[in-house]
C-alpha atoms as a PDB file:
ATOM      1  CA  UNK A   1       0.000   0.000   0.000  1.00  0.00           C
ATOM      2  CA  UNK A   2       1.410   3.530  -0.635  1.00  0.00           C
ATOM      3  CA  UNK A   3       1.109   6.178   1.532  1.00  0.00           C
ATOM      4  CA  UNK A   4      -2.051   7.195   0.778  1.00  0.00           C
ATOM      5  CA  UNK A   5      -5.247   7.397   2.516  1.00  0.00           C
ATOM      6  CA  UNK A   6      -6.999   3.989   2.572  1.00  0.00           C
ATOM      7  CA  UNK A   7     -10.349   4.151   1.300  1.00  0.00           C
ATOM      8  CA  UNK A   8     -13.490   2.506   2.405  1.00  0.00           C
ATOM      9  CA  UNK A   9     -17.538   2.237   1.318  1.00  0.00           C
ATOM     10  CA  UNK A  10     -20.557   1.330   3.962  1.00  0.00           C
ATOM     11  CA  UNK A  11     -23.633   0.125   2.748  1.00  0.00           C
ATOM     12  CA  UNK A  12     -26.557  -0.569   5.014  1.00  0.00           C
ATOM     13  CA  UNK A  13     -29.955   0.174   4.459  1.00  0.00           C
ATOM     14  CA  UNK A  14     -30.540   1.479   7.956  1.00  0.00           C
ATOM     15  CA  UNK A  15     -29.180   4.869   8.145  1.00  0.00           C
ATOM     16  CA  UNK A  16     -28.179   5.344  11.695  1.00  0.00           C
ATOM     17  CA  UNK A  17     -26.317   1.490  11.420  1.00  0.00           C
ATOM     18  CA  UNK A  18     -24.133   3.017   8.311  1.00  0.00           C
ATOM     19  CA  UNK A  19     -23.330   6.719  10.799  1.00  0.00           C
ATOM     20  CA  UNK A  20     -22.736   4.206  13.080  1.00  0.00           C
ATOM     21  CA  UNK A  21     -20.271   1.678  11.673  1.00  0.00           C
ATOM     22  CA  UNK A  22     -18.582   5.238  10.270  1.00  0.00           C
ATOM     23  CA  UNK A  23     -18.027   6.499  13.822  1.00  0.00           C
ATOM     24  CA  UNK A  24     -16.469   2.971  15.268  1.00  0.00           C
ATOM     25  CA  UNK A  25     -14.023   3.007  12.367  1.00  0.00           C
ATOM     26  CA  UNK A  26     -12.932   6.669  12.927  1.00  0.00           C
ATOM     27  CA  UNK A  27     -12.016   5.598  16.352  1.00  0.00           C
ATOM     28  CA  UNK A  28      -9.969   2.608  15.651  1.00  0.00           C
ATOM     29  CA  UNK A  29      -8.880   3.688  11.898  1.00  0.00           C
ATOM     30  CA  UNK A  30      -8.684   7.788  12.021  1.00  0.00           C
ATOM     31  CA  UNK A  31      -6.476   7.505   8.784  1.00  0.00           C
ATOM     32  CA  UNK A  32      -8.942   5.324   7.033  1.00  0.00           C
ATOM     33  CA  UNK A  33     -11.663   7.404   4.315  1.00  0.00           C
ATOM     34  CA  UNK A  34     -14.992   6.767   4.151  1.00  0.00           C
ATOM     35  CA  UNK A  35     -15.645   7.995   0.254  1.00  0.00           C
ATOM     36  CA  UNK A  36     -19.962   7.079  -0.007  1.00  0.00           C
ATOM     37  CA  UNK A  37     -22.221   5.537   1.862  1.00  0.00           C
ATOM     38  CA  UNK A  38     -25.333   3.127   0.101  1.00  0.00           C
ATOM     39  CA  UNK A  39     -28.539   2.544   0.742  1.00  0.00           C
ATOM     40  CA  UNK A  40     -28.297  -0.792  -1.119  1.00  0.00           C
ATOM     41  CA  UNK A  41     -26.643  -3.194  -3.012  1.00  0.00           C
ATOM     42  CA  UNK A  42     -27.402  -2.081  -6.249  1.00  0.00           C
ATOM     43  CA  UNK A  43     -26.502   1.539  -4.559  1.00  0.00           C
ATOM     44  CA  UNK A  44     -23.144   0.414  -3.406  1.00  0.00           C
ATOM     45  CA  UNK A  45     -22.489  -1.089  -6.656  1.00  0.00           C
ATOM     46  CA  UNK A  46     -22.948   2.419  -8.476  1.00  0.00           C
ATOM     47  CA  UNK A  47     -20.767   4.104  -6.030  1.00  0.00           C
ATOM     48  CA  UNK A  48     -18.129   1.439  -5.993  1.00  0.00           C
ATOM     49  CA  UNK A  49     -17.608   2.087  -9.789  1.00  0.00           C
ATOM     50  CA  UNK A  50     -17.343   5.700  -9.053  1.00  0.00           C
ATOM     51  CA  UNK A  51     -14.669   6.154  -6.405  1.00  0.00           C
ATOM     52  CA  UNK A  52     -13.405   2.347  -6.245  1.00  0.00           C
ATOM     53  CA  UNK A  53     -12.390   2.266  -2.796  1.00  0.00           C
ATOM     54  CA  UNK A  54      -9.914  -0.311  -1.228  1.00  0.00           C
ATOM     55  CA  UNK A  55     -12.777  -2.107   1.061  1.00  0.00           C
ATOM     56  CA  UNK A  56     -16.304  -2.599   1.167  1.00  0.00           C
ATOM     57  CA  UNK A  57     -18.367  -2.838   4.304  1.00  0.00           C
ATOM     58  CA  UNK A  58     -21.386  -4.977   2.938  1.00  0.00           C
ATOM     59  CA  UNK A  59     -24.664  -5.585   5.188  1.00  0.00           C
ATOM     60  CA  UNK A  60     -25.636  -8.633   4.106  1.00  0.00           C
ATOM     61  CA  UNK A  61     -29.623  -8.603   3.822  1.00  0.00           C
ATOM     62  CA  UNK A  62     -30.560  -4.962   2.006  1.00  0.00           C
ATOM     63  CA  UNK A  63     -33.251  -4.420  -0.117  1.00  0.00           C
ATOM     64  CA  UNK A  64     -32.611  -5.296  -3.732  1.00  0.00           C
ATOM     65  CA  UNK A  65     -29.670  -6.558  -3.992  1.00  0.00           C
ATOM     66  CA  UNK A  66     -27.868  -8.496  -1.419  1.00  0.00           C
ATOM     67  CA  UNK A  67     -24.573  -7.307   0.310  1.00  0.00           C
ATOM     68  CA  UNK A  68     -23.294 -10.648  -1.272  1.00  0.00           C
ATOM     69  CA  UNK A  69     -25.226 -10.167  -4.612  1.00  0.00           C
ATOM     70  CA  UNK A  70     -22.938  -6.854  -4.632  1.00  0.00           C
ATOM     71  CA  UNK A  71     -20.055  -8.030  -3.408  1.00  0.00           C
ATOM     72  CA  UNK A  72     -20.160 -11.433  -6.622  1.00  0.00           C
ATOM     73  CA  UNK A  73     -19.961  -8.128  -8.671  1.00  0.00           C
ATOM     74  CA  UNK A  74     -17.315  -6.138  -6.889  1.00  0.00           C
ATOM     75  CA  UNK A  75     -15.032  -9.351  -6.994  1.00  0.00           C
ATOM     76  CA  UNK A  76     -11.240  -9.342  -5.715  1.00  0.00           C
ATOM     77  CA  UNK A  77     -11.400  -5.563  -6.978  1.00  0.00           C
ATOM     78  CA  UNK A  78     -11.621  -4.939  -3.127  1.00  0.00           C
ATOM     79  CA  UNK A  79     -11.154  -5.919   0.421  1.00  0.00           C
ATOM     80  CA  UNK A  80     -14.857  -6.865   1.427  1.00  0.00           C
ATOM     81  CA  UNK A  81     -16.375  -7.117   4.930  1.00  0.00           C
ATOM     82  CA  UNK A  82     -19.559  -8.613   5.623  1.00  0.00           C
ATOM     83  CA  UNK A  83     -22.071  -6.985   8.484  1.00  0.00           C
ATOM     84  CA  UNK A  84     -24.704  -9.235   9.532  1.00  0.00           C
ATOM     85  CA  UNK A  85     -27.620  -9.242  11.731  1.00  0.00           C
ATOM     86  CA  UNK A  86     -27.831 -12.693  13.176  1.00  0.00           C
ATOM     87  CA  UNK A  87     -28.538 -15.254  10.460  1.00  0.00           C
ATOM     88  CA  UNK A  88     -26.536 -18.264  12.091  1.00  0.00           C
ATOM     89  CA  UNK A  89     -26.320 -19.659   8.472  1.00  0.00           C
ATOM     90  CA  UNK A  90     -24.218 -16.892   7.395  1.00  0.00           C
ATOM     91  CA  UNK A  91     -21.634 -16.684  10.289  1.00  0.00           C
ATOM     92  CA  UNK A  92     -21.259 -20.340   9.604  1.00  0.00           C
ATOM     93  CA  UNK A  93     -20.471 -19.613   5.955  1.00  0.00           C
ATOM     94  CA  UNK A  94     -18.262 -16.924   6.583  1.00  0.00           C
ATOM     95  CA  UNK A  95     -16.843 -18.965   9.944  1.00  0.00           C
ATOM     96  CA  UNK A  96     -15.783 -21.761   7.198  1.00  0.00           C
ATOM     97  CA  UNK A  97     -13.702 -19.642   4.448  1.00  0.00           C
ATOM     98  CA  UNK A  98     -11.764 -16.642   4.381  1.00  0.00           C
ATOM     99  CA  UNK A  99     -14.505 -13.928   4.631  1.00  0.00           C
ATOM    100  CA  UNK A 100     -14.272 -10.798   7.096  1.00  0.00           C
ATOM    101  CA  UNK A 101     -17.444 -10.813   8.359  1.00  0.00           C
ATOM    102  CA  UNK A 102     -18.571  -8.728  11.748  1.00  0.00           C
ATOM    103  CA  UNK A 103     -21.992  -8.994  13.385  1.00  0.00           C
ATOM    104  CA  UNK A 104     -24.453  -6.551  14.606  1.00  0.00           C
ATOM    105  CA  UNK A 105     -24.219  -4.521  16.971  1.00  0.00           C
ATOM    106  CA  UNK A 106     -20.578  -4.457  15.494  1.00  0.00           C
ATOM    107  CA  UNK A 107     -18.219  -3.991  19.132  1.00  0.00           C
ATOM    108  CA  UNK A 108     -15.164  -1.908  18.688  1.00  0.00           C
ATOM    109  CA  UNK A 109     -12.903  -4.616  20.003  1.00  0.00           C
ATOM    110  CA  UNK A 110     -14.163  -7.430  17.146  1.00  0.00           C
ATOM    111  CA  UNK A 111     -14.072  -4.027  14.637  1.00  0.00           C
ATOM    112  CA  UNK A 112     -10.245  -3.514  15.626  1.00  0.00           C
ATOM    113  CA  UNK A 113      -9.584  -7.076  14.741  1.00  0.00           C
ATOM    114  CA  UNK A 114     -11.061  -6.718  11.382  1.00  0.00           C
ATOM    115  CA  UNK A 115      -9.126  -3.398  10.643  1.00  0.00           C
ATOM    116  CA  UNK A 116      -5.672  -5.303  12.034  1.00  0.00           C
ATOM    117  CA  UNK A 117      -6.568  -7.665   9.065  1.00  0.00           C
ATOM    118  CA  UNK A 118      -7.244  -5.454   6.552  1.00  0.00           C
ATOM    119  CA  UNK A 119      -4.214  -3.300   7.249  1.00  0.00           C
ATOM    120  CA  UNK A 120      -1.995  -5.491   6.997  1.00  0.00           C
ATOM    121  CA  UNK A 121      -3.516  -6.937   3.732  1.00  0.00           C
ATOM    122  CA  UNK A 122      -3.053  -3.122   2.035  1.00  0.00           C
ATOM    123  CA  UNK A 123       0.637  -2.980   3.839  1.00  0.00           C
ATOM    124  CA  UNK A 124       1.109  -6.133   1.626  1.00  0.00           C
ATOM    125  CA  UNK A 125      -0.588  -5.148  -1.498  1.00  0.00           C
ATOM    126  CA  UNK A 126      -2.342  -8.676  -0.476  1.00  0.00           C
ATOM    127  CA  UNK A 127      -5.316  -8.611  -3.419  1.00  0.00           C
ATOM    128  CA  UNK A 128      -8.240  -9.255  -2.110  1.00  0.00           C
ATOM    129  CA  UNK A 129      -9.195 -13.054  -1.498  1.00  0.00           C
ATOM    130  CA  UNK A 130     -10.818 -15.238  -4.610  1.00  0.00           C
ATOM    131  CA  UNK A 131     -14.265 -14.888  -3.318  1.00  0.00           C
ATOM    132  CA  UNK A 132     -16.681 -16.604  -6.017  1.00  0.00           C
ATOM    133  CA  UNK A 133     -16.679 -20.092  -4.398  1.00  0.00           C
ATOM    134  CA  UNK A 134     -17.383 -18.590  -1.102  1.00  0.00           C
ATOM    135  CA  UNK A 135     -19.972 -15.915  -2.372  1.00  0.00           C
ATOM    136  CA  UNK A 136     -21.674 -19.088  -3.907  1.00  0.00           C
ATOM    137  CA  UNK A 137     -21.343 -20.884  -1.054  1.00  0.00           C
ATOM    138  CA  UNK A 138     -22.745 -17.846   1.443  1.00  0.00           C
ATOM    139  CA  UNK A 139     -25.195 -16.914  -1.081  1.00  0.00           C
ATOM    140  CA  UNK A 140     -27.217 -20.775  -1.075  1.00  0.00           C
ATOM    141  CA  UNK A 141     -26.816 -20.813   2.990  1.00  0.00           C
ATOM    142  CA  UNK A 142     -29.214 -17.063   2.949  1.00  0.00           C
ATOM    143  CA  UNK A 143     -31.055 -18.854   0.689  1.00  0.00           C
ATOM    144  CA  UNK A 144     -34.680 -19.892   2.699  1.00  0.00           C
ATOM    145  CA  UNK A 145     -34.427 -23.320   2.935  1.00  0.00           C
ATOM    146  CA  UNK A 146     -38.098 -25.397   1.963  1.00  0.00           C
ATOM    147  CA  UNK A 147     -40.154 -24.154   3.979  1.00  0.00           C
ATOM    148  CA  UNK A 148     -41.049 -26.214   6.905  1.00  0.00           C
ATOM    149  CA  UNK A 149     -44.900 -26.983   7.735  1.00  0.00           C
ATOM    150  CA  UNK A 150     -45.922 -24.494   9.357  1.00  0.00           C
ATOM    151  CA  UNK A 151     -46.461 -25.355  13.372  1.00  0.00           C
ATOM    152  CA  UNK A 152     -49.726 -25.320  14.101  1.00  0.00           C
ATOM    153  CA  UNK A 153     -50.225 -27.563  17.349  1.00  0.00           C
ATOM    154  CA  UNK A 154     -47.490 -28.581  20.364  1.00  0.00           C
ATOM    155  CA  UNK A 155     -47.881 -31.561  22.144  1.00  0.00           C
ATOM    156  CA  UNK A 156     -47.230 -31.039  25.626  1.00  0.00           C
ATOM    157  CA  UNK A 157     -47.563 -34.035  28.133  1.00  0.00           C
ATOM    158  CA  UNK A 158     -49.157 -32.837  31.830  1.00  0.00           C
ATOM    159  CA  UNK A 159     -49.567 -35.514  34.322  1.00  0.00           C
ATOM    160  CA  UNK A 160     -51.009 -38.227  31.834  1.00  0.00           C
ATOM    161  CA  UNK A 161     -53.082 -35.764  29.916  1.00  0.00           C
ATOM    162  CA  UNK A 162     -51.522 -35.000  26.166  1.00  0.00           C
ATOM    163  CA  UNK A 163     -52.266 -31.403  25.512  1.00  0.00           C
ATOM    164  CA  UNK A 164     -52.638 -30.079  22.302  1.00  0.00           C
ATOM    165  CA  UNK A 165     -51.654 -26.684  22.567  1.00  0.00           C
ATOM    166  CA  UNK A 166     -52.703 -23.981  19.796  1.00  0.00           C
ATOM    167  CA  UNK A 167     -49.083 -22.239  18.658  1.00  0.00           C
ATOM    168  CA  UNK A 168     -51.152 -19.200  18.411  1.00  0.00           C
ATOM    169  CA  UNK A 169     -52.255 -19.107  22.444  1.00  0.00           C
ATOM    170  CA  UNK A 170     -48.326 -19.590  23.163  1.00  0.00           C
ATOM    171  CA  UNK A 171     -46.769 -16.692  24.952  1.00  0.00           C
ATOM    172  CA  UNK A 172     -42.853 -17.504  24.596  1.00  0.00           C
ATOM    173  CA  UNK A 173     -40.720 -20.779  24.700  1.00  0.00           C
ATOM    174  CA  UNK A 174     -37.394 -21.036  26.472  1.00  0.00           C
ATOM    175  CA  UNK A 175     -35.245 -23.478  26.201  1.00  0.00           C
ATOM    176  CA  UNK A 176     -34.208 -26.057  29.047  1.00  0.00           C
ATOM    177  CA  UNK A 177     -31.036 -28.128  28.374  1.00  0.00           C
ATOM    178  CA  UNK A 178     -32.554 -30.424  25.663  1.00  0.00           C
ATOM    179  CA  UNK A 179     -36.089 -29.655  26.668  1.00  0.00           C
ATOM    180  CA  UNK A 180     -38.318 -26.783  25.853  1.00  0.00           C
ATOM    181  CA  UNK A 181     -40.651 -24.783  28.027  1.00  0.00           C
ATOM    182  CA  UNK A 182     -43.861 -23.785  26.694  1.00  0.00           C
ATOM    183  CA  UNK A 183     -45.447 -20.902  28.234  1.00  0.00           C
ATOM    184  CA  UNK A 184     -49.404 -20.861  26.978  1.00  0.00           C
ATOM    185  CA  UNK A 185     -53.015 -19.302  27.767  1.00  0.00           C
ATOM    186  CA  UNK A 186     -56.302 -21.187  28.077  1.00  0.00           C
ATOM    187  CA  UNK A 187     -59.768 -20.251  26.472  1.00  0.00           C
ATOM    188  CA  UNK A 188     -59.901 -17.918  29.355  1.00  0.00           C
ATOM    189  CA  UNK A 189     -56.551 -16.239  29.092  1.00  0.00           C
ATOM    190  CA  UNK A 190     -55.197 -18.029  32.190  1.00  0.00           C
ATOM    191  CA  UNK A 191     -51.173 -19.101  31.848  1.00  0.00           C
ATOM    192  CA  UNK A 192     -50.184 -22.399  31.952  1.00  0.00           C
ATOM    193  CA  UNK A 193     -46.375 -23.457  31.331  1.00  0.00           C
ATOM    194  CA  UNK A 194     -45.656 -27.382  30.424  1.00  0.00           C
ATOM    195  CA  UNK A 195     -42.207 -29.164  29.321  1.00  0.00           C
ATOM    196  CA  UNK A 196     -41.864 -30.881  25.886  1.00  0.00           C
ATOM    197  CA  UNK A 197     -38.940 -32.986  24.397  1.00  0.00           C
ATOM    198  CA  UNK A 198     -38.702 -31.150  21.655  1.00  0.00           C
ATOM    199  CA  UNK A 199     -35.806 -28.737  21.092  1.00  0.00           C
ATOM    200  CA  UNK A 200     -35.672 -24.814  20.736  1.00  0.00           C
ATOM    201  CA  UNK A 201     -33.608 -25.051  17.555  1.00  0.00           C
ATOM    202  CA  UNK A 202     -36.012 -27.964  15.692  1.00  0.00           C
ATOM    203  CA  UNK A 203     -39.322 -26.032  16.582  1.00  0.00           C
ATOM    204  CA  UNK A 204     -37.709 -21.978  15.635  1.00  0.00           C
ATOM    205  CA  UNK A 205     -38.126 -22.776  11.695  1.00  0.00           C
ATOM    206  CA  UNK A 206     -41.559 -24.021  12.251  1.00  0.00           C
ATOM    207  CA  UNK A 207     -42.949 -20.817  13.590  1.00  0.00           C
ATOM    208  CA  UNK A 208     -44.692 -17.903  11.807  1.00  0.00           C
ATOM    209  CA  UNK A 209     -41.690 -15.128  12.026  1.00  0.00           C
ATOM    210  CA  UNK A 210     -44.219 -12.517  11.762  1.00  0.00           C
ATOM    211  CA  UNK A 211     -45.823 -13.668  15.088  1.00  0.00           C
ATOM    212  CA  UNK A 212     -42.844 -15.150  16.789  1.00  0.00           C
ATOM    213  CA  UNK A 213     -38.885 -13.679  17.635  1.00  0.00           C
ATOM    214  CA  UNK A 214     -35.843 -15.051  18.939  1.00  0.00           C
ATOM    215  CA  UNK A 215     -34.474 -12.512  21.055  1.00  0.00           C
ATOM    216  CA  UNK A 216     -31.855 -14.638  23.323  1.00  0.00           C
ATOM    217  CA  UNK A 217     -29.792 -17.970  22.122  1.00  0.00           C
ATOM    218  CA  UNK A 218     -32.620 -19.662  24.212  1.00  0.00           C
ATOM    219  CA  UNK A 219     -36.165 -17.502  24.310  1.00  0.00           C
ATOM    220  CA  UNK A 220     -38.390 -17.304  21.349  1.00  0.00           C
ATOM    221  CA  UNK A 221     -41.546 -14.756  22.173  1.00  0.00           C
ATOM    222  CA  UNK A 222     -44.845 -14.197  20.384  1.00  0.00           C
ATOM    223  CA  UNK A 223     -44.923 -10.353  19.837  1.00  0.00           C
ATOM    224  CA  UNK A 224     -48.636 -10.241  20.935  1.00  0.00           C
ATOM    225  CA  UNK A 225     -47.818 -11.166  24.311  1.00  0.00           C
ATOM    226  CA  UNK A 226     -45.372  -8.566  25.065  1.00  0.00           C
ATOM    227  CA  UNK A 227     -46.427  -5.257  27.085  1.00  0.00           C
ATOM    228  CA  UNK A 228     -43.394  -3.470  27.608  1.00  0.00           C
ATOM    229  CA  UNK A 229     -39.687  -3.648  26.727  1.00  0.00           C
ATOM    230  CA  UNK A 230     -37.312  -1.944  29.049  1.00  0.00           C
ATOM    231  CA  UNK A 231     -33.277  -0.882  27.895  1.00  0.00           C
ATOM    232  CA  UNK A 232     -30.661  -2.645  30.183  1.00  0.00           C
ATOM    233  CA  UNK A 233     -27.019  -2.435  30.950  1.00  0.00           C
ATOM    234  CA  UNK A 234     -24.542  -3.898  27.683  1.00  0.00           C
ATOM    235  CA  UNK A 235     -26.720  -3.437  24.968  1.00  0.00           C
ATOM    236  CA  UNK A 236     -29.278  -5.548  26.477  1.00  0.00           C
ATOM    237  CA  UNK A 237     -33.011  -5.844  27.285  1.00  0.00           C
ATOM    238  CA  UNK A 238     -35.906  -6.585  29.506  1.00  0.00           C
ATOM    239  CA  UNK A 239     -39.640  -8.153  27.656  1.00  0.00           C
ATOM    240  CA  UNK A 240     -42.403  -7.550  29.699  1.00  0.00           C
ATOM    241  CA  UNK A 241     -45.251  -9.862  29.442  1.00  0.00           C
ATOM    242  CA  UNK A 242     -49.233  -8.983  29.376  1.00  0.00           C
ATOM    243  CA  UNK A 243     -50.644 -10.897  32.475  1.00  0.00           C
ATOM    244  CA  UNK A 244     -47.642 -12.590  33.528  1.00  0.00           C
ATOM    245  CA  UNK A 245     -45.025 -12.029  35.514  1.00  0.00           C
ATOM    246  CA  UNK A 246     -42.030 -13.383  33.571  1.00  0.00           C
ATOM    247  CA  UNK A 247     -39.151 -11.006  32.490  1.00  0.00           C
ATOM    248  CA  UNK A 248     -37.388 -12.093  29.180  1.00  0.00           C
ATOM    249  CA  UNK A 249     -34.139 -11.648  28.440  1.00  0.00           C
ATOM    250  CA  UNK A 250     -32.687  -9.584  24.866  1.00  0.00           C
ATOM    251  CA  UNK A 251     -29.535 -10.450  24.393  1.00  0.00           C
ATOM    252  CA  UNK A 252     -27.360  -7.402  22.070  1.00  0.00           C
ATOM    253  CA  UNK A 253     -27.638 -10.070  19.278  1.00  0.00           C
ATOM    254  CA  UNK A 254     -31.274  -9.332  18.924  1.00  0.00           C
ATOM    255  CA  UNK A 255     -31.676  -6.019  19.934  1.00  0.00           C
ATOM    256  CA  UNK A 256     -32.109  -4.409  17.271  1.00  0.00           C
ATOM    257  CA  UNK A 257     -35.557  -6.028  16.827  1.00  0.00           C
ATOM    258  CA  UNK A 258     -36.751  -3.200  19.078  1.00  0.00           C
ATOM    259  CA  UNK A 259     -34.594  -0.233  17.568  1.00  0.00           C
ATOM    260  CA  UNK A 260     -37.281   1.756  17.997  1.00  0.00           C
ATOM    261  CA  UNK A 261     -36.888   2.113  22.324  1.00  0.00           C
END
């Protein structure tokens, strides 16, 4: 790399994530330029042709084209750095090749490795890693999978009753070890909670995500059951519950499911 400037473009379709990302990487790369800023893929590949900067800061799900849609276009031309919410699919992807990848809400310590990286890349005139296989590779893991059957019933054993449980009337599930625990109302609103053998992780792709969120590695809630959410300490959260007096966690992973607090 010569002694000029690096240069760098940030595309997010959230506005306040892209100022945000901008600010971290003034702290912990004051030398590094931020030329333009997209909205979207096909955005960032517009401005890309127009000030070709030496690294790309991609989100990965934008409206339009993909971060990784734009970044199979952008090629080894530069450096490219994924930003992802919390699809599990793609960390794996990126986990598995040589992909810079950094997950939301990006912390400046992770950020600082990824600029180490990249730094000493440029220092090298390193060209940027042969990225088609593993675009290809990312791109079928965001690809929805066949859909599961919808859930529409859980079978939850109470004494030696079998409950069939409406998903609907379910208020949140948390995980226990390799058990689940279902937290449900009756006809007349009243909670009940019951145990299944069934695992968090093989009953999450069965549920309506318009209805239902995961907002910890082990609590999925149904949005019509929450009253409140309260901020906490760390980029965390408190859910509030209508009628009942659990408090559910939000870990930073999923906090930005209620951006709007």
């Amino acid at each position: 790399m010569t002694n000029t400037r690096a240069t760098a473009l940030i595309a997010d379709d959230e506005p306040l994530l892209r100022e945000a990302l901008a600010r971290l990487l003034a702290g912990v790369w004051p030398d590094l330029q931020i030329v333009a800023q997209a909205r979207n893929g096909r955005e960032a590949i517009e401005l890309f042709e127009i000030h070709r900067p030496d690294i790309c800061f991609l989100d990965v799900q934008m409206p339009g084209k993909t971060g990784v849609e734009a970044a199979q276009y952008i090629g080894e031309r530069a450096q490219l750095v994924f930003v992802t919410a919390f699809d599990q699919y793609a960390v794996q992807a990126f986990a598995q090749g040589a992909l810079d990848y950094l997950v939301k809400p990006v912390e400046p310590a992770r950020l600082a490795e990824t600029v180490q990286r990249l730094q000493a890349r440029l220092r090298a005139a390193q060209p940027a890693v042969n990225t088609e296989e593993l675009l290809q590779q990312l791109a079928r893991a965001l690809t929805p999978h066949a859909a599961a059957p919808a859930l529409r019933w859980v079978r939850a054993s109470i004494g030696t009753t079998v409950r069939l449980i409406a998903v609907e009337d379910i208020d949140f599930l948390r995980a226990e070890e390799k058990y689940t625990q279902v937290a449900w109302r009756d006809d007349a609103g009243q909670p009940h909670e019951a145990v299944i053998r069934t695992a968090l992780k093989e009953l999450i792709p069965q549920l309506d995500a318009a209805q239902f969120a995961q907002v910890h590695r082990s609590v999925v809630v149904n949005f019509r059951a929450i009253s409140h959410v309260t901020r906490g300490e760390n980029e965390t959260a408190d859910i509030h519950l209508k009628g009942r007096p659990e408090v559910l966690p939000v870990s930073r992973t999923y906090l930005h499911l209620f951006r709007q607090m």
